[in-house]
N, C-alpha and C. Protein backbone atom coordinates (compact mmCIF):
# COMPACT_ATOMS: atom_id res chain seq x y z
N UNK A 1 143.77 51.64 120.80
CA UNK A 1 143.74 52.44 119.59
C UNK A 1 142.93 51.71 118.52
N UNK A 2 141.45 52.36 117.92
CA UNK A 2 141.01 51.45 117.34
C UNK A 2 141.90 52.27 115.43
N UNK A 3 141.47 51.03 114.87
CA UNK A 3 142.21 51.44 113.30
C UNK A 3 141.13 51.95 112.49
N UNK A 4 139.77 51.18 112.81
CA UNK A 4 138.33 51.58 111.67
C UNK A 4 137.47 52.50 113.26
N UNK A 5 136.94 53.71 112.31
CA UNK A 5 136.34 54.04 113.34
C UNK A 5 134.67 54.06 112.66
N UNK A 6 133.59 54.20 113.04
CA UNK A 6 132.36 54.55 112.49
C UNK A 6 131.69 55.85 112.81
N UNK A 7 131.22 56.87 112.23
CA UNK A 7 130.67 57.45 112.19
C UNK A 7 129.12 57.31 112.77
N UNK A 8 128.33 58.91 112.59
CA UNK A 8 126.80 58.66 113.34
C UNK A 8 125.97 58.25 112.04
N UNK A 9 126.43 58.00 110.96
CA UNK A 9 125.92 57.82 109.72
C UNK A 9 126.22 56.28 109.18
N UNK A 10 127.05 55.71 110.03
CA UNK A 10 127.37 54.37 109.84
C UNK A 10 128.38 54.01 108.81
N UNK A 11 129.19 55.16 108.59
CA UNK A 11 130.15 54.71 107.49
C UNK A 11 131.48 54.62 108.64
N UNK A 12 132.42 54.16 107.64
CA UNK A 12 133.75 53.67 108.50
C UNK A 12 134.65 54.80 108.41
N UNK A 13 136.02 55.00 108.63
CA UNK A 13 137.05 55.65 108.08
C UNK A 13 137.95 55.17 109.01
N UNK A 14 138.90 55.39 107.83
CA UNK A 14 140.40 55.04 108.39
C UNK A 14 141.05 56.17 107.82
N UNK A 15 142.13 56.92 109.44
CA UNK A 15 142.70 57.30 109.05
C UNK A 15 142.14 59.02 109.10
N UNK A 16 141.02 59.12 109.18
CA UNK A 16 140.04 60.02 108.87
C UNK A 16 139.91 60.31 107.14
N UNK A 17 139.86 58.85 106.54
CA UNK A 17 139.33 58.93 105.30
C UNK A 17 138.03 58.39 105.22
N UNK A 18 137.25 58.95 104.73
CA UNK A 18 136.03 58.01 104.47
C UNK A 18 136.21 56.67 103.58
N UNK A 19 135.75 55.54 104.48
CA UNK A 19 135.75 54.51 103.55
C UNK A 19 134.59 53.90 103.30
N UNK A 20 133.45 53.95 103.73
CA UNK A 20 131.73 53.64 103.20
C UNK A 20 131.24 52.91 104.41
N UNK A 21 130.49 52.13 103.60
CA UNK A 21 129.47 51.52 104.81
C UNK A 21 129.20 50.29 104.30
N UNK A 22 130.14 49.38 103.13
CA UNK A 22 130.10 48.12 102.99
C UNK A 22 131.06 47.56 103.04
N UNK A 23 131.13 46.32 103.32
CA UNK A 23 132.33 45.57 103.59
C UNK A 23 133.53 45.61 102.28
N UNK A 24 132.82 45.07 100.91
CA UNK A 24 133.56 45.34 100.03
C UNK A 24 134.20 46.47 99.29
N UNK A 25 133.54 48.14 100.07
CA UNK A 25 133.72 49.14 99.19
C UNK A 25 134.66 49.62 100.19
N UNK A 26 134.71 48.75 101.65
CA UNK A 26 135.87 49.11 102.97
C UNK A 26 137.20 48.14 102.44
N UNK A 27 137.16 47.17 101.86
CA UNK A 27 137.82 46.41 101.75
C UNK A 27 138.91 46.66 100.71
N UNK A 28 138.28 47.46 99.20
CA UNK A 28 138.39 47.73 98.38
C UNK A 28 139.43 49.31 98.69
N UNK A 29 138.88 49.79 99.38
CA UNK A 29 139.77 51.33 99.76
C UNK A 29 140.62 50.94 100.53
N UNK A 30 140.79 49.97 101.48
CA UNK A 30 141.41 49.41 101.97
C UNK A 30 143.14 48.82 101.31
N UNK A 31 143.05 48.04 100.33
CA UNK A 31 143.75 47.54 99.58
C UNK A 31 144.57 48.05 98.76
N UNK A 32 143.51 49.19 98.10
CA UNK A 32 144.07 50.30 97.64
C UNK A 32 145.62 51.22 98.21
N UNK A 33 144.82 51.37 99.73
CA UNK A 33 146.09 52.66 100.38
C UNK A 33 147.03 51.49 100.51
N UNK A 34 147.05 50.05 100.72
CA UNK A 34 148.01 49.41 100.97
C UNK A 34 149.23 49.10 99.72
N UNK A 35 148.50 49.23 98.75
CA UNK A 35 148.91 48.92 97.28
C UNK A 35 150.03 50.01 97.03
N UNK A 36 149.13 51.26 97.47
CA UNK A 36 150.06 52.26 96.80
C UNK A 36 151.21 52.77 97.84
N UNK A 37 151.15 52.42 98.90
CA UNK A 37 152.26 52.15 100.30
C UNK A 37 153.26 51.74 99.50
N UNK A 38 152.94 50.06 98.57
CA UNK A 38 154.13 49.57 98.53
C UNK A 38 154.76 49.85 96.96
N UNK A 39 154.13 50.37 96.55
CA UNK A 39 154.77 50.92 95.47
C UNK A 39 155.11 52.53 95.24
N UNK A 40 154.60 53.00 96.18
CA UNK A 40 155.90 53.99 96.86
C UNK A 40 156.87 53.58 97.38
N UNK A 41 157.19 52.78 98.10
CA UNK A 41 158.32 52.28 98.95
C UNK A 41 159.37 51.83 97.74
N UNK A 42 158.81 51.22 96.65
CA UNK A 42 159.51 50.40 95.45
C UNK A 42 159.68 51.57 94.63
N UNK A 43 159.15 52.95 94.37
CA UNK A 43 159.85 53.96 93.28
C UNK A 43 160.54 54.30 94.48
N UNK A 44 160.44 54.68 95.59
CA UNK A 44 161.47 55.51 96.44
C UNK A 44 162.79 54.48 96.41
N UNK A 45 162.56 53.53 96.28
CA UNK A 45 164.01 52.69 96.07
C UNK A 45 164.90 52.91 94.84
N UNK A 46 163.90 52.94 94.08
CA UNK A 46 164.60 52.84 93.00
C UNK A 46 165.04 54.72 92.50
N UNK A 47 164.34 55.06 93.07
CA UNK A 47 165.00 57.05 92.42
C UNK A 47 165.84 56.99 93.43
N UNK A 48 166.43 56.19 94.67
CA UNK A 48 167.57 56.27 95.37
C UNK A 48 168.86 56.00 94.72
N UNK A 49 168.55 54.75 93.68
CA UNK A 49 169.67 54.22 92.81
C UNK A 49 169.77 55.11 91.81
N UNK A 50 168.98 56.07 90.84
CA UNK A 50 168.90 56.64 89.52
C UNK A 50 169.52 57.80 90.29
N UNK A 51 169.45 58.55 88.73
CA UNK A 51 169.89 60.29 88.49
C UNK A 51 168.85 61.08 89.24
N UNK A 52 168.84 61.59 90.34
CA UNK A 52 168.12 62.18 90.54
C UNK A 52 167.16 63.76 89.67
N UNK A 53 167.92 64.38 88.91
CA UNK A 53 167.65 65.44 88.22
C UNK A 53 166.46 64.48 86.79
N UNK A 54 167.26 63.41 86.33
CA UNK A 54 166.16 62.49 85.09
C UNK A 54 164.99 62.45 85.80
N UNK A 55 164.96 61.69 86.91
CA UNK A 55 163.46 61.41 87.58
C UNK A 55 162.47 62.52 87.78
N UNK A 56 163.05 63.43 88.46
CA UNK A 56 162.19 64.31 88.82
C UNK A 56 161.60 65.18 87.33
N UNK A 57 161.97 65.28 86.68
CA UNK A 57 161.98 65.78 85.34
C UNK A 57 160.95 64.77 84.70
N UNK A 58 161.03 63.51 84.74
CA UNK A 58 160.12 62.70 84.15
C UNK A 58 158.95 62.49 84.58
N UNK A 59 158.80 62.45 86.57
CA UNK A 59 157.60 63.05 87.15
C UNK A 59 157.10 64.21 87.14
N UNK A 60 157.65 65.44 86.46
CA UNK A 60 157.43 66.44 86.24
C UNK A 60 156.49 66.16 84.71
N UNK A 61 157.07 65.66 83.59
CA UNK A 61 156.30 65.48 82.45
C UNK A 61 155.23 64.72 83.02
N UNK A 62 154.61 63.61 83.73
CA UNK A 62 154.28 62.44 83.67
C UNK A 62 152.82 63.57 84.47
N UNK A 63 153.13 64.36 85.71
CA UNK A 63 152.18 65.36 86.11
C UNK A 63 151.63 65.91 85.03
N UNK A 64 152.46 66.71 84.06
CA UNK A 64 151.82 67.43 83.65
C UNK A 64 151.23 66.70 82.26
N UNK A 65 151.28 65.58 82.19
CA UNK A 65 150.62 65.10 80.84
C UNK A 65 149.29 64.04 80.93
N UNK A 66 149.26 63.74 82.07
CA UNK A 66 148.31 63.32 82.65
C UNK A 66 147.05 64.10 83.65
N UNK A 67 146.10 63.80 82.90
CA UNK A 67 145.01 64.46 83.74
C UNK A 67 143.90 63.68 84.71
N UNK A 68 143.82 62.35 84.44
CA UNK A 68 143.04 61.87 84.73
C UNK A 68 143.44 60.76 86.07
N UNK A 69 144.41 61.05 86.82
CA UNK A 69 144.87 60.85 87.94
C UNK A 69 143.94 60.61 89.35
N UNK A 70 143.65 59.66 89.68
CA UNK A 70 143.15 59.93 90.90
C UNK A 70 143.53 60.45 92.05
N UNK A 71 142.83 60.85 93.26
CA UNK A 71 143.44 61.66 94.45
C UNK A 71 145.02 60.76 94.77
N UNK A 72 144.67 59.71 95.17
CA UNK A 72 145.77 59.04 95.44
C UNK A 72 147.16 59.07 94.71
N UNK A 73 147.02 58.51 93.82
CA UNK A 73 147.98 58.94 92.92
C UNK A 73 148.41 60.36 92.65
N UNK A 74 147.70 60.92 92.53
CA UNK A 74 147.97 62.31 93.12
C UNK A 74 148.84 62.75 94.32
N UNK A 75 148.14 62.56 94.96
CA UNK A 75 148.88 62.09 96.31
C UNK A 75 150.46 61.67 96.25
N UNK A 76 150.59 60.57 96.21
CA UNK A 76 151.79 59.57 95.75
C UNK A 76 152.84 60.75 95.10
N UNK A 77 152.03 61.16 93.44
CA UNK A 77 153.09 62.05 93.15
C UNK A 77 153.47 63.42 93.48
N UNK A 78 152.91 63.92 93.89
CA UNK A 78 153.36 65.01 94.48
C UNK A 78 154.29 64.58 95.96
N UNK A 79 154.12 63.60 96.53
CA UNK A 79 155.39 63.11 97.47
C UNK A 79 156.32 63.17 96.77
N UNK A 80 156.38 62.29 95.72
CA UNK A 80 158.00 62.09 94.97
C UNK A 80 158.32 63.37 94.54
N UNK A 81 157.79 64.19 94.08
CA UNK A 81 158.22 65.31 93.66
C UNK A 81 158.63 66.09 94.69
N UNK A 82 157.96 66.07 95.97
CA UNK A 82 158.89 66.75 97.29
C UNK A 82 159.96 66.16 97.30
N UNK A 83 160.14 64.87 97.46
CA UNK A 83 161.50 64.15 98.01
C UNK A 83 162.30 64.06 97.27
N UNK A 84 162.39 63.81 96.18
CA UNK A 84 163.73 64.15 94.68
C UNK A 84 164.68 65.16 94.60
């Protein structure tokens, strides 16, 4: 099972994400999905311990007051907002 695959264009992806065609801009997206792995894992801990109805309510404001969100994060929150 390989993890990076390459394309006929010479870019990489993981995952079937595009991640480029340089080491540092692979490395860099790379770090990224790992980053936000673990700090999902660390709010999902912690909205296990809280009120569930506060949280979701506060990711509810936090969506809608923010616009400038990247996919990921994006991503991220709309998970928590399923799982709450």
């Amino acid at each position: 099972m390989r993890i990076l695959s390459e394309d006929a264009q010479g870019s990489y992806q993981f995952n079937s994400q595009l991640l480029g065609r340089e080491r540092q801009q692979i490395a860099l997206a790379l770090t990224t999905e790992f980053t936000l792995q673990e700090i999902h894992a660390q709010i999902k801990e912690r909205i296990e311990v809280l009120e569930p109805d506060l949280i979701y309510q506060k990711l509810q404001e936090l969506g809608a007051s923010t616009s400038d969100l990247n996919h990921y994060e994006r991503k991220l929150l709309d998970c928590l907002l399923s799982r709450v």
